[in-house]
PDB file of N, CA and C in Angstrom:
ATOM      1  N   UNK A   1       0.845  -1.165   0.000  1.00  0.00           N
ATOM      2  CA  UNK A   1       0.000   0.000   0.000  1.00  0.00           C
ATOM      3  C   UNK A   1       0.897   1.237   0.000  1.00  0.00           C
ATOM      4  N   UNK A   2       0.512   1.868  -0.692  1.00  0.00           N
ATOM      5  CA  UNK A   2       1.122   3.735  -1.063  1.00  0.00           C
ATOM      6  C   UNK A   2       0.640   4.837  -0.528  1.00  0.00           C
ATOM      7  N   UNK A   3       0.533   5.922   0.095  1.00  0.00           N
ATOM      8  CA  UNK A   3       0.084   7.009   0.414  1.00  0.00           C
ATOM      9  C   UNK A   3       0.450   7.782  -1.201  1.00  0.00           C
ATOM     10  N   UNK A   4      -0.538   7.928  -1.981  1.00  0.00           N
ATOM     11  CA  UNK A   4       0.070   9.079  -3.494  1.00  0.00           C
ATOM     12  C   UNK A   4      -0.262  10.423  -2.924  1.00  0.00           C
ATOM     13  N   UNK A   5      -0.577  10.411  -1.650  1.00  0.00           N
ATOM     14  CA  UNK A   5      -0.748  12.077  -1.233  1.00  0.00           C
ATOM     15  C   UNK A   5       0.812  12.562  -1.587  1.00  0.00           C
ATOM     16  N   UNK A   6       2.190  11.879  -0.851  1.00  0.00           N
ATOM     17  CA  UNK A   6       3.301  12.271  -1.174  1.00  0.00           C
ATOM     18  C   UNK A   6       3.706  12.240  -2.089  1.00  0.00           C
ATOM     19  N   UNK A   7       3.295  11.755  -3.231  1.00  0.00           N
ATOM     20  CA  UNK A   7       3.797  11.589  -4.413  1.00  0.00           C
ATOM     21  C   UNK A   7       2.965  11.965  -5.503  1.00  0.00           C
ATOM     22  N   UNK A   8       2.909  13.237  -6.022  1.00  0.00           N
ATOM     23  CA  UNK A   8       2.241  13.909  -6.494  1.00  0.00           C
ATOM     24  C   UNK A   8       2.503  13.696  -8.075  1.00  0.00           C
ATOM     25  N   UNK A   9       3.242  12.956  -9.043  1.00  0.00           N
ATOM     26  CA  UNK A   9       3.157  12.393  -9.662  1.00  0.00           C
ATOM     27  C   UNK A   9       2.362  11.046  -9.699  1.00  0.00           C
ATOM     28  N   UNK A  10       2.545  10.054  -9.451  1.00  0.00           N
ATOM     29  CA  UNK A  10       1.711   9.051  -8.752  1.00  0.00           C
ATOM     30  C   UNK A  10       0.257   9.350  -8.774  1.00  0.00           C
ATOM     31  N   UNK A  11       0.367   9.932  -8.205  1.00  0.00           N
ATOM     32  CA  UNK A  11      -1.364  10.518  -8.141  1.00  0.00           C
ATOM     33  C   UNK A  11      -2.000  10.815  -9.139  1.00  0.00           C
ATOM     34  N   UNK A  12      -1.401  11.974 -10.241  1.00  0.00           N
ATOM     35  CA  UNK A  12      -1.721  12.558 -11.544  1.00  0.00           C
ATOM     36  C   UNK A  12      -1.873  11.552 -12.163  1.00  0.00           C
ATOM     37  N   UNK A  13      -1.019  10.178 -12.339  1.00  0.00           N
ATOM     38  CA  UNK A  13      -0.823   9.480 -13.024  1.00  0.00           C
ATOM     39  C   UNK A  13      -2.043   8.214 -12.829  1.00  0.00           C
ATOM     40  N   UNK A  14      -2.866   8.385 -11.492  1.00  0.00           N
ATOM     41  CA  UNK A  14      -3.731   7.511 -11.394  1.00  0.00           C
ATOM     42  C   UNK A  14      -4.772   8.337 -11.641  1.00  0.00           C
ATOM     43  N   UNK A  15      -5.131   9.382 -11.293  1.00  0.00           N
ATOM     44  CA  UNK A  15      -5.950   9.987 -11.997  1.00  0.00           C
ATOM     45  C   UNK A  15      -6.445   9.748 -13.170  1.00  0.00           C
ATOM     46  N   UNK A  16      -5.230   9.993 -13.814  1.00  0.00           N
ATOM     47  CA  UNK A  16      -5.593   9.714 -15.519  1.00  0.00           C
ATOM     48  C   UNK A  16      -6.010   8.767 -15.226  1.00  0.00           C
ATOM     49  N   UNK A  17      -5.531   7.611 -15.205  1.00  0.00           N
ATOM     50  CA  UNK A  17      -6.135   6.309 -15.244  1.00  0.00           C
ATOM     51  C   UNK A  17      -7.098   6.242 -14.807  1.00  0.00           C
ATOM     52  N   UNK A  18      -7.981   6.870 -13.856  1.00  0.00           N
ATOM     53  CA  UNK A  18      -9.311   6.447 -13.085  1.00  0.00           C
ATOM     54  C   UNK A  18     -10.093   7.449 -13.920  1.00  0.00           C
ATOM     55  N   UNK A  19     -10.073   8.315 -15.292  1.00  0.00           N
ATOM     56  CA  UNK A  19     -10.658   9.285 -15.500  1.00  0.00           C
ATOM     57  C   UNK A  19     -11.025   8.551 -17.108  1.00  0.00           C
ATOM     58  N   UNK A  20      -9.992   8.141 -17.359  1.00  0.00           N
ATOM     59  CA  UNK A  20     -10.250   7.823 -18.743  1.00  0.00           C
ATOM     60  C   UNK A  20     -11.088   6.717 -18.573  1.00  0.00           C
ATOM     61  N   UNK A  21     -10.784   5.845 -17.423  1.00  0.00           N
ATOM     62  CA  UNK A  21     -11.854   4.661 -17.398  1.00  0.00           C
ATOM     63  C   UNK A  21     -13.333   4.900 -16.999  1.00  0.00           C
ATOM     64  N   UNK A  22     -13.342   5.688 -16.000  1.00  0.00           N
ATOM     65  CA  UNK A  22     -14.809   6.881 -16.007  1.00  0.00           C
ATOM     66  C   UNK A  22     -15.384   6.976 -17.425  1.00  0.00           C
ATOM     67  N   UNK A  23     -14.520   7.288 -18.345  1.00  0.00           N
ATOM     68  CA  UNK A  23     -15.025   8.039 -19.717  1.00  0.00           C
ATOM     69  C   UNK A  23     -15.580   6.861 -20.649  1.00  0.00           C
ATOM     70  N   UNK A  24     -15.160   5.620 -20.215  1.00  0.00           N
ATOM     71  CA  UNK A  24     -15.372   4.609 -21.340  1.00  0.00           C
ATOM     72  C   UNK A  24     -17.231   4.410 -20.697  1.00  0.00           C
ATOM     73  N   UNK A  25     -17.448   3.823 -22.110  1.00  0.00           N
ATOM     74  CA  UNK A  25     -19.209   3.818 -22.666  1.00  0.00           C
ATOM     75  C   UNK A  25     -19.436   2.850 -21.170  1.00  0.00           C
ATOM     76  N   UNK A  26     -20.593   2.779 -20.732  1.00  0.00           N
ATOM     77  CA  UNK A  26     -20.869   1.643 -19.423  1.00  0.00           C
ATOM     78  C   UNK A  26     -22.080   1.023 -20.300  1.00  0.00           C
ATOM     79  N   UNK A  27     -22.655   1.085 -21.226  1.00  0.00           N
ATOM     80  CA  UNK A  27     -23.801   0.728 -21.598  1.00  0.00           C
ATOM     81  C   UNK A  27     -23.473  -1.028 -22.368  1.00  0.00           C
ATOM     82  N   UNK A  28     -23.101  -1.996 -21.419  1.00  0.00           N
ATOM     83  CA  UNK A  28     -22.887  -3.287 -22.014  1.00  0.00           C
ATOM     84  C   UNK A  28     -21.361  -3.624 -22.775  1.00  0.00           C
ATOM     85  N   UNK A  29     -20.632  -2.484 -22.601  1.00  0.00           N
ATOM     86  CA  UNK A  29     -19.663  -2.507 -22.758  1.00  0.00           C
ATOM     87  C   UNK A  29     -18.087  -2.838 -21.537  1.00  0.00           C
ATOM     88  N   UNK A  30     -17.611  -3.577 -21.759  1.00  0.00           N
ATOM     89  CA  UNK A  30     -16.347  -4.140 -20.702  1.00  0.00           C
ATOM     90  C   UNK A  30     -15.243  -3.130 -20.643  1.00  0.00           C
ATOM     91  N   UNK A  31     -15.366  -2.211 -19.275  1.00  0.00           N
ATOM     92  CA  UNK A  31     -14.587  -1.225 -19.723  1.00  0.00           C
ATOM     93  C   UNK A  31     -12.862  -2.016 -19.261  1.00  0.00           C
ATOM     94  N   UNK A  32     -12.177  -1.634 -20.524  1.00  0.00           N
ATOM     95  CA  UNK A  32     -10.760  -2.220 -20.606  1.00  0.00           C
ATOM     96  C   UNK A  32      -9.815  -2.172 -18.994  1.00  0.00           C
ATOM     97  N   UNK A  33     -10.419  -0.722 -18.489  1.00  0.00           N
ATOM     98  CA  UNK A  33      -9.461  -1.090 -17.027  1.00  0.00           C
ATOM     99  C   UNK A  33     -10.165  -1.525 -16.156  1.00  0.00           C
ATOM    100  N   UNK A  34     -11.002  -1.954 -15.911  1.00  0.00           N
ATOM    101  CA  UNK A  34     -11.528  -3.083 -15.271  1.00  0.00           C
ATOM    102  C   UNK A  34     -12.245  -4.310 -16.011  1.00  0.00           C
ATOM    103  N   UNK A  35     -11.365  -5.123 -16.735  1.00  0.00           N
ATOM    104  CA  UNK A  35     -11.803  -6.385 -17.234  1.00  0.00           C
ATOM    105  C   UNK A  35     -12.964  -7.274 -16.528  1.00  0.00           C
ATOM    106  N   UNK A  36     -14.086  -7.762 -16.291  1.00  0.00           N
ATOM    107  CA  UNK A  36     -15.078  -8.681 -15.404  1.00  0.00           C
ATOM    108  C   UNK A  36     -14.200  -9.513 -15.182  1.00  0.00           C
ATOM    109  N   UNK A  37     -13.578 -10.510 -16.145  1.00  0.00           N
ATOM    110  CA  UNK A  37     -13.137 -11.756 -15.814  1.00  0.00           C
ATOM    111  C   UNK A  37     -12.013 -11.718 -15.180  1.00  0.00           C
ATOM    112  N   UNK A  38     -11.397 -10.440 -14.590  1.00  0.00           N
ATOM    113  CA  UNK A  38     -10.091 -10.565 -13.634  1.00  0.00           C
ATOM    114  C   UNK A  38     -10.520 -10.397 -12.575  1.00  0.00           C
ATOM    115  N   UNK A  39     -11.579  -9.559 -12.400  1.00  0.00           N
ATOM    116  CA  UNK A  39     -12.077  -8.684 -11.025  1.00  0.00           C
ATOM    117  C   UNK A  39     -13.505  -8.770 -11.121  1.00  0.00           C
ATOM    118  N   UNK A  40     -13.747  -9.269  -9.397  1.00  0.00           N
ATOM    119  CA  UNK A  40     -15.179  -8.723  -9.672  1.00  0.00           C
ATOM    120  C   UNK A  40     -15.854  -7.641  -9.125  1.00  0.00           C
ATOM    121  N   UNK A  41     -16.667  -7.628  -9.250  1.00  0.00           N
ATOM    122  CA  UNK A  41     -17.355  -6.117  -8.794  1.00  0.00           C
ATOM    123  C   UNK A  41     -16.739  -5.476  -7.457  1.00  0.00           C
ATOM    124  N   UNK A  42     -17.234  -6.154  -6.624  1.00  0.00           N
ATOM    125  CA  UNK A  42     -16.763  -5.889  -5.375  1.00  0.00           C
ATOM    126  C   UNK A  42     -15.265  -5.555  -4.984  1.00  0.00           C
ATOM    127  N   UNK A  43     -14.467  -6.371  -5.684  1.00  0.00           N
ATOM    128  CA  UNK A  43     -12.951  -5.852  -5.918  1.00  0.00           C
ATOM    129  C   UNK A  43     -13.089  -4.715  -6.398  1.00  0.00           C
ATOM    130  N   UNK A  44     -13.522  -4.406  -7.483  1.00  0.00           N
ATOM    131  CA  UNK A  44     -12.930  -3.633  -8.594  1.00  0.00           C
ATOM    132  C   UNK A  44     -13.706  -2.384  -7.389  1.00  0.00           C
ATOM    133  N   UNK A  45     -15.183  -2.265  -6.403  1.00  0.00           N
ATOM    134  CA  UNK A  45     -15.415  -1.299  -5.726  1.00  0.00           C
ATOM    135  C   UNK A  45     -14.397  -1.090  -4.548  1.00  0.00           C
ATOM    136  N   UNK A  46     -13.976  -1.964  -3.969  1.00  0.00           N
ATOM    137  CA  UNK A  46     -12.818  -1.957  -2.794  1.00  0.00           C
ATOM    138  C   UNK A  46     -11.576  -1.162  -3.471  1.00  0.00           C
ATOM    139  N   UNK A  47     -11.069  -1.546  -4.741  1.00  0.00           N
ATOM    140  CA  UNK A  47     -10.082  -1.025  -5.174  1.00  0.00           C
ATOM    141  C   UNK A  47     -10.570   0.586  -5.497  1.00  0.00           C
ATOM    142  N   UNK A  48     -11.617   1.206  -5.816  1.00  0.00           N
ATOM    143  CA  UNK A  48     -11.995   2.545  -6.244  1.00  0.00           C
ATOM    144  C   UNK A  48     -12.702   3.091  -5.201  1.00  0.00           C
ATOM    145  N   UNK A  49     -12.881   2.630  -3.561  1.00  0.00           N
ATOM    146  CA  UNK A  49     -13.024   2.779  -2.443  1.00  0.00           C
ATOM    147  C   UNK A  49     -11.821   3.430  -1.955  1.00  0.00           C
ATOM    148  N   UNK A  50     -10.814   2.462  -2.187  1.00  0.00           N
ATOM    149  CA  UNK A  50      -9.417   3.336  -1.895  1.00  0.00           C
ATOM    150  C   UNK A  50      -8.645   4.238  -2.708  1.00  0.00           C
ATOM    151  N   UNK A  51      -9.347   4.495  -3.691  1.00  0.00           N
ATOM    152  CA  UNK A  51      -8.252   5.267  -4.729  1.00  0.00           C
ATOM    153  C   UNK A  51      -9.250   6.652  -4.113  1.00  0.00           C
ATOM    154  N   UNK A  52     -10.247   6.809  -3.593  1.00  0.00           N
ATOM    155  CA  UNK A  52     -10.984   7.716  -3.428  1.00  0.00           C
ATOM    156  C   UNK A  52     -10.291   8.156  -1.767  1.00  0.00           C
ATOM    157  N   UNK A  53     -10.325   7.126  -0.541  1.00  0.00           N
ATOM    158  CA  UNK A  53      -9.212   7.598   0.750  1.00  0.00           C
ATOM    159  C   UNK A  53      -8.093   7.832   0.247  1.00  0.00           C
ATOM    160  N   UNK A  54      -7.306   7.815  -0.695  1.00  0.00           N
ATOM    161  CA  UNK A  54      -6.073   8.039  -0.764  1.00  0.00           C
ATOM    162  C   UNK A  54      -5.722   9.272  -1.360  1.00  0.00           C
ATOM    163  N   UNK A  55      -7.090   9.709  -1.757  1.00  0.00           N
ATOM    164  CA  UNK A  55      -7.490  11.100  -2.003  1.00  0.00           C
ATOM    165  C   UNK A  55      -6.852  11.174  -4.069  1.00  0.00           C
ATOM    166  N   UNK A  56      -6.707   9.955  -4.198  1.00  0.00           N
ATOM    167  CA  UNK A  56      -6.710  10.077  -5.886  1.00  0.00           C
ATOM    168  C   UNK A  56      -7.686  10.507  -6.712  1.00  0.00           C
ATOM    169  N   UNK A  57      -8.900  10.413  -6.050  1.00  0.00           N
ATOM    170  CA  UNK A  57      -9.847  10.562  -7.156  1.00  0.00           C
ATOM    171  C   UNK A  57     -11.215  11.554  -6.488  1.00  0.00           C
ATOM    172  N   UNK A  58     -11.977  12.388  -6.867  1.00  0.00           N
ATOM    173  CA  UNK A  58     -12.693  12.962  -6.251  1.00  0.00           C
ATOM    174  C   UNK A  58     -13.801  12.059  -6.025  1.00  0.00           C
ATOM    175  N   UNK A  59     -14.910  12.771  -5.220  1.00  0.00           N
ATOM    176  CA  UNK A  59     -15.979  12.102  -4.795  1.00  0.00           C
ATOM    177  C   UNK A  59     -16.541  12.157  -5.598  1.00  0.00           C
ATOM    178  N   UNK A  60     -17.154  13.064  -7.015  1.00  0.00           N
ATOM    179  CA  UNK A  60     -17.686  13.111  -8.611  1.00  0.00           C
ATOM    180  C   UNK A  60     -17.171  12.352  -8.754  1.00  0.00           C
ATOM    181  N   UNK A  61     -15.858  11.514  -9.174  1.00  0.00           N
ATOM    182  CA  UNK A  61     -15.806  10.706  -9.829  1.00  0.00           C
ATOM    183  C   UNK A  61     -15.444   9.341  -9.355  1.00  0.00           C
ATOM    184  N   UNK A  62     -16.052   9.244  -7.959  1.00  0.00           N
ATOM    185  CA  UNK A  62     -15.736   8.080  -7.249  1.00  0.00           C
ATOM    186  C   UNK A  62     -17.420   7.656  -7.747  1.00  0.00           C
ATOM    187  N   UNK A  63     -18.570   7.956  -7.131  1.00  0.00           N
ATOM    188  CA  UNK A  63     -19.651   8.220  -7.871  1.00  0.00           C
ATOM    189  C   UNK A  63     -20.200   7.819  -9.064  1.00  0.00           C
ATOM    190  N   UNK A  64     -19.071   8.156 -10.187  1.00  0.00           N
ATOM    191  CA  UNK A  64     -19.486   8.183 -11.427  1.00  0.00           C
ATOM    192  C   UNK A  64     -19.054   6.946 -11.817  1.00  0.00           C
ATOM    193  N   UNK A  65     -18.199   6.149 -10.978  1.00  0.00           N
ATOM    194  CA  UNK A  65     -17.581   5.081 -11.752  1.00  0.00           C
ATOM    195  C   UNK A  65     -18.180   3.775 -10.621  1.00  0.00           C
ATOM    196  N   UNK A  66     -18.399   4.026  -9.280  1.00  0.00           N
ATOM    197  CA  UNK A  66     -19.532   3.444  -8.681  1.00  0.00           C
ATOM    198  C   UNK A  66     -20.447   2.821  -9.402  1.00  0.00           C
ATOM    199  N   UNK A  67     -21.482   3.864  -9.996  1.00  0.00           N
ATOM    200  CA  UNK A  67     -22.655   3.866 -10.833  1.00  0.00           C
ATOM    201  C   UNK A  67     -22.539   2.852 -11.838  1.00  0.00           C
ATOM    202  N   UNK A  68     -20.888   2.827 -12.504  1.00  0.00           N
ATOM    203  CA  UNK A  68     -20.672   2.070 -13.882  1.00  0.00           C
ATOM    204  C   UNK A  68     -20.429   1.017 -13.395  1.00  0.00           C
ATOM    205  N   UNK A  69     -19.967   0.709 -12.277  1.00  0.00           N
ATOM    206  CA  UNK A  69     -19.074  -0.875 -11.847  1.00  0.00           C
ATOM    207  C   UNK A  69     -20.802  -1.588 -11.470  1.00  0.00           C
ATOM    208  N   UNK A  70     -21.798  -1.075 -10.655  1.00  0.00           N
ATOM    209  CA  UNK A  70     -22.809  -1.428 -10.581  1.00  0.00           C
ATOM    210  C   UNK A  70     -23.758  -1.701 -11.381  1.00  0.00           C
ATOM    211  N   UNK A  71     -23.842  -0.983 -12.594  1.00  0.00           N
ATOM    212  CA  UNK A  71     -24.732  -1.031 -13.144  1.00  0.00           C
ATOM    213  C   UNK A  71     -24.269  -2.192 -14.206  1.00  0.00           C
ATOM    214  N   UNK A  72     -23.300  -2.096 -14.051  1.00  0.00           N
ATOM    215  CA  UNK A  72     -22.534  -3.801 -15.176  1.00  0.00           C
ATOM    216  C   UNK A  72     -23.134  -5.372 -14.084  1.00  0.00           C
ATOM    217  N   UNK A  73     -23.443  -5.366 -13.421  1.00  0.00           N
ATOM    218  CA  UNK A  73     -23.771  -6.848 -12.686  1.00  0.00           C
ATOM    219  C   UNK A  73     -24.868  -6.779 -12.644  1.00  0.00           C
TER     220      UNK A  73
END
């Protein structure tokens, strides 16, 4: 486990990553950074549970990608 509060690269860099995957279609579509068949829901919410305490990602878009991980099962 990482604190990316100190590492302010790190952070930017998950950002992106948690933003672009936000952006992908949720409508029956497998969004590429969270594959189903590696992770399941509940992971993939535990894992975007903490990217949100670790202060990577805002609460809009903790929310927004909530909505998508749920609405896929």
């Amino acid at each position: 486990m990482m604190d990316v509060r100190s590492r302010p690269e790190l952070r930017r860099q998950i950002q992106d990553v948690v933003r672009r995957a936000a952006a992908q279609p949720a409508a029956g579509a497998a969004s590429p950074a969270f594959p189903p068949s590696e992770r399941s829901a509940a992971q993939r919410l535990e894992e975007l549970e903490a990217l949100r305490t670790a202060g990577a990602i805002t609460d809009d878009e903790y929310a927004a990608k909530r909505r998508q991980i749920i609405s896929e099962i």
